[in-house]
Protein backbone atom coordinates (compact mmCIF):
# COMPACT_ATOMS: atom_id res chain seq x y z
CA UNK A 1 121.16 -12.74 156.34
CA UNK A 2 121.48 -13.01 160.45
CA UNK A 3 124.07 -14.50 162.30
CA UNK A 4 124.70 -16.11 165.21
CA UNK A 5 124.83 -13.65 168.46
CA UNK A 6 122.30 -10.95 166.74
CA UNK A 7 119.63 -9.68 168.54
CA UNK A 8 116.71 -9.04 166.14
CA UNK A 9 112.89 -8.34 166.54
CA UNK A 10 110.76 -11.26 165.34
CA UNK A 11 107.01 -10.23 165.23
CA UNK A 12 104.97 -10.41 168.14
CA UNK A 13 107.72 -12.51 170.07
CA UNK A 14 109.20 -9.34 170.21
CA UNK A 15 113.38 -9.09 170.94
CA UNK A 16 114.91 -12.49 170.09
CA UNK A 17 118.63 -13.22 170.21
CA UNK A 18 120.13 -15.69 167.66
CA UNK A 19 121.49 -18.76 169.52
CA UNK A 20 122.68 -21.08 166.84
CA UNK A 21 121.75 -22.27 163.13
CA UNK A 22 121.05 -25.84 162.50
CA UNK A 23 119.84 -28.23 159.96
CA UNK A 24 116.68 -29.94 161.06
CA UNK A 25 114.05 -32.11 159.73
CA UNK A 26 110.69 -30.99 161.01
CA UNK A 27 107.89 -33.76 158.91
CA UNK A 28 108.99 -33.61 155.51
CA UNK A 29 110.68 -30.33 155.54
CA UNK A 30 113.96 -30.49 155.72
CA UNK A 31 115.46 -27.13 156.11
CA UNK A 32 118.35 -24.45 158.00
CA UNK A 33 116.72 -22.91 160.88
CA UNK A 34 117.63 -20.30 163.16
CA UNK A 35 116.98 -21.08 166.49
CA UNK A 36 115.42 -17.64 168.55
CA UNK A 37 115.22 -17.31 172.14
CA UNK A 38 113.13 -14.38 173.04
CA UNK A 39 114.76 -12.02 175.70
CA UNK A 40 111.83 -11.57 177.61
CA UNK A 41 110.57 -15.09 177.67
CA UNK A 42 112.02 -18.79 178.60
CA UNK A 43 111.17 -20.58 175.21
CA UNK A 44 113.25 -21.10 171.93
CA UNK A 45 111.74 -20.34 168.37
CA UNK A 46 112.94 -22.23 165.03
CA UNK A 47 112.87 -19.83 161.82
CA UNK A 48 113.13 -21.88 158.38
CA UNK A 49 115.81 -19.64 156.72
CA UNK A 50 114.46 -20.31 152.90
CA UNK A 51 110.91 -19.71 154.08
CA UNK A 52 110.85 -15.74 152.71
CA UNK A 53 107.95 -15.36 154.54
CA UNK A 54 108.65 -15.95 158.09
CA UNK A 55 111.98 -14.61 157.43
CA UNK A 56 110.42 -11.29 156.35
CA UNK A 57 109.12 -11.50 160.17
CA UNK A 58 112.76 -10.63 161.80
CA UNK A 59 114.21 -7.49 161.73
CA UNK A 60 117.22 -5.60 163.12
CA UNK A 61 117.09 -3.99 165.92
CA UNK A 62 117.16 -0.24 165.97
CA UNK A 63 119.72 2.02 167.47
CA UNK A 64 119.35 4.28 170.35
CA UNK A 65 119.48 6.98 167.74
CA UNK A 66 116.85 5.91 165.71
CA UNK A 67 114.45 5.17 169.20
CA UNK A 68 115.26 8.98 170.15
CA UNK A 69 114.01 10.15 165.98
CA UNK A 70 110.76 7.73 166.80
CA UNK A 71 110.09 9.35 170.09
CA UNK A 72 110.46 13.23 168.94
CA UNK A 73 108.26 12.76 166.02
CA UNK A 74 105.72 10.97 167.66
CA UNK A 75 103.90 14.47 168.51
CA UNK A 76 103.02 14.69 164.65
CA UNK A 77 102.76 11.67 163.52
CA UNK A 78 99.29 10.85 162.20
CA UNK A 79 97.09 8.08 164.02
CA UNK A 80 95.82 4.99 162.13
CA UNK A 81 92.40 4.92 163.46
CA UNK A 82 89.78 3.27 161.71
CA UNK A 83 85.70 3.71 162.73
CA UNK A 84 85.22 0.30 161.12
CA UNK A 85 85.99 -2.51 163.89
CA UNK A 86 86.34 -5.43 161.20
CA UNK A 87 88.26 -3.02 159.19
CA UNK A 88 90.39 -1.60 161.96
CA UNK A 89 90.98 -5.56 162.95
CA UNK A 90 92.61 -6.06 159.80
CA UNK A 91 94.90 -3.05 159.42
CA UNK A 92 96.01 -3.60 163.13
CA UNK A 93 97.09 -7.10 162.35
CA UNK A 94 98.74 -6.43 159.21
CA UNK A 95 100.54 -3.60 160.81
CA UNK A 96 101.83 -6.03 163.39
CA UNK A 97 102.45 -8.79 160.54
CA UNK A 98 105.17 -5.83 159.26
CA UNK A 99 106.95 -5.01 161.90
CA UNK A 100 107.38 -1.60 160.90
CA UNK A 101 108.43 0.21 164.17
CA UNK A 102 106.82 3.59 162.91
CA UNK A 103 103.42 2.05 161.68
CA UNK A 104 103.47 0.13 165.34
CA UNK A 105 103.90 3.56 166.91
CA UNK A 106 101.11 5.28 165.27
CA UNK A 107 99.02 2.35 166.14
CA UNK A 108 99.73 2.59 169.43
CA UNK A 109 98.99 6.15 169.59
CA UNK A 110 96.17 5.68 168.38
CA UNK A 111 94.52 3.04 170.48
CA UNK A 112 96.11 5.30 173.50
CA UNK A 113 94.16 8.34 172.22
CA UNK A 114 90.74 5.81 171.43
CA UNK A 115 91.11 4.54 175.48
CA UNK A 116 91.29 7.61 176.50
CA UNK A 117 88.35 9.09 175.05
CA UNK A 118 86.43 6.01 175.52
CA UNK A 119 87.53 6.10 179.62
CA UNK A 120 86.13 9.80 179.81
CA UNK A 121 82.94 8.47 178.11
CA UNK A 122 83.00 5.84 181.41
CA UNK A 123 83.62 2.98 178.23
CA UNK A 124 86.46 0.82 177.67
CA UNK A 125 88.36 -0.62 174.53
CA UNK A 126 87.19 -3.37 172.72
CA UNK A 127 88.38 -6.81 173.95
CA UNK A 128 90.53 -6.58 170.37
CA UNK A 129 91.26 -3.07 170.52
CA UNK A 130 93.07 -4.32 173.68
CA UNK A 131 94.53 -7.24 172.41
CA UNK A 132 96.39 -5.72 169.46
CA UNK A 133 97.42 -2.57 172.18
CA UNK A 134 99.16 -4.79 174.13
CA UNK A 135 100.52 -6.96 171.37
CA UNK A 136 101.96 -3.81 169.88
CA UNK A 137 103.19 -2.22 173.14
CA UNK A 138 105.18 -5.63 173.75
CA UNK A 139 106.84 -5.57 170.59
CA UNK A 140 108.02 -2.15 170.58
CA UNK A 141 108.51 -1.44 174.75
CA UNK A 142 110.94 -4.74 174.34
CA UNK A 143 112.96 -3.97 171.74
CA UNK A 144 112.81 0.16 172.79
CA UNK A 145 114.21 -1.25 176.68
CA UNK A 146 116.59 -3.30 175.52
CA UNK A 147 118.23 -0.74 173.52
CA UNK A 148 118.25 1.98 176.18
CA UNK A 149 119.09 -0.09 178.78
CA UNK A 150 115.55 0.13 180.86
CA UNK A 151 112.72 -2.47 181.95
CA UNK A 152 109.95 -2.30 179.33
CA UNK A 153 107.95 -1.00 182.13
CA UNK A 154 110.29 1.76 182.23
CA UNK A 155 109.30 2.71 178.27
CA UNK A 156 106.42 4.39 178.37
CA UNK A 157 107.62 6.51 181.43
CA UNK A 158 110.50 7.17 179.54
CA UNK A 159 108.86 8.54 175.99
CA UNK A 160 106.03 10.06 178.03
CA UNK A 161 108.87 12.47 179.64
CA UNK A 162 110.83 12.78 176.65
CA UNK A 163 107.53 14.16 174.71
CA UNK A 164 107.26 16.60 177.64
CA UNK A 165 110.75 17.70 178.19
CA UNK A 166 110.44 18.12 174.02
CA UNK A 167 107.18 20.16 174.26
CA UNK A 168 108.47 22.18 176.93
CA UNK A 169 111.60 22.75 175.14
C-alpha cells in the first residue's frame, strides 16, 4: 500500500509522485484511485487501487545504495539478447511490463552492446530495438536522477564513469 507524498516508479511513465487518493467513478467502475503525476512530465495518471494488475505496475523507488550495487555489477551481469526479433519483441516488453530495475539494466546493456556492433557494421537498430532502448533508458535514467540528485541526461555519464573509475580501481 502507497501513500500520499511517495514517489514511486510506475512502468514506462517512469518516476511518479503520489498527489492524492480519491474515489471516482470512471463508466461503471467505481473505484479508489491514486492520482500520479509523473516528475518528468506535465500530466496526471489515475491508478485503480483494487485493480492487482496495474497496481503490480508501481514500485518503490530505490535508494542511492541500491543504484550504486546496480551500477558496480553491471560489468558482469549477463545480457538478454535474443537473435529472434519477434521473440526478442516479446521478452523486451515483458521485461518493461515488470519493472524489475535489474532485468531493465541488462536489457539495456544489451541493446547498447547490439548498437554498437551494428554501428561498426555501418547498420543501425531496429526501429523496435530502438523503441524499447529508449523506453527502458527513460524508466531507469528517471528514477536513477532523481535519486542522486542529477538530470537524467546526467545518468549515463554518471554510470559510464563509475564503471571506469571501478575497472580502474
Amino acid at each position: 500500500m502507497y501513500h500520499v507524498n511517495d514517489t514511486i516508479l510506475y512502468g514506462s511513465h517512469g518516476v511518479c509522485k503520489i498527489t492524492g487518493i480519491t474515489k471516482k467513478d470512471f463508466g461503471r467502475v467505481s473505484d479508489e484511485y491514486y492520482i500520479l503525476e509523473p516528475v518528468y512530465n506535465n500530466f496526471t495518471i489515475y491508478v485503480p487501487m483494487h485493480n492487482d494488475a496495474l497496481a503490480e505496475k508501481m514500485h518503490r523507488v530505490l535508494t542511492a545504495e541500491e543504484i550504486q550495487a546496480m551500477i558496480r555489477s553491471m560489468p558482469e551481469e549477463d545480457t538478454c539478447w535474443v537473435e529472434n526479433e519477434n521473440e526478442r519483441k516479446e521478452r523486451f516488453k515483458d521485461i518493461l511490463a515488470r519493472g524489475n530495475r535489474r532485468e531493465v539494466l541488462q536489457m539495456i546493456k544489451a541493446l547498447y552492446l547490439h548498437q554498437r556492433e551494428q554501428q561498426d557494421k555501418g547498420k543501425r537498430l531496429h526501429m523496435a530495438d530502438e523503441r524499447f532502448f529508449h523506453e527502458a533508458e527513460k524508466m531507469l535514467y528517471d528514477e536513477f536522477a532523481l535519486v542522486l540528485n542529477i538530470t537524467p541526461e546526467q545518468v549515463l555519464p554518471f554510470i559510464l564513469e563509475q564503471i571506469k573509475v571501478q575497472n580502474n580501481g
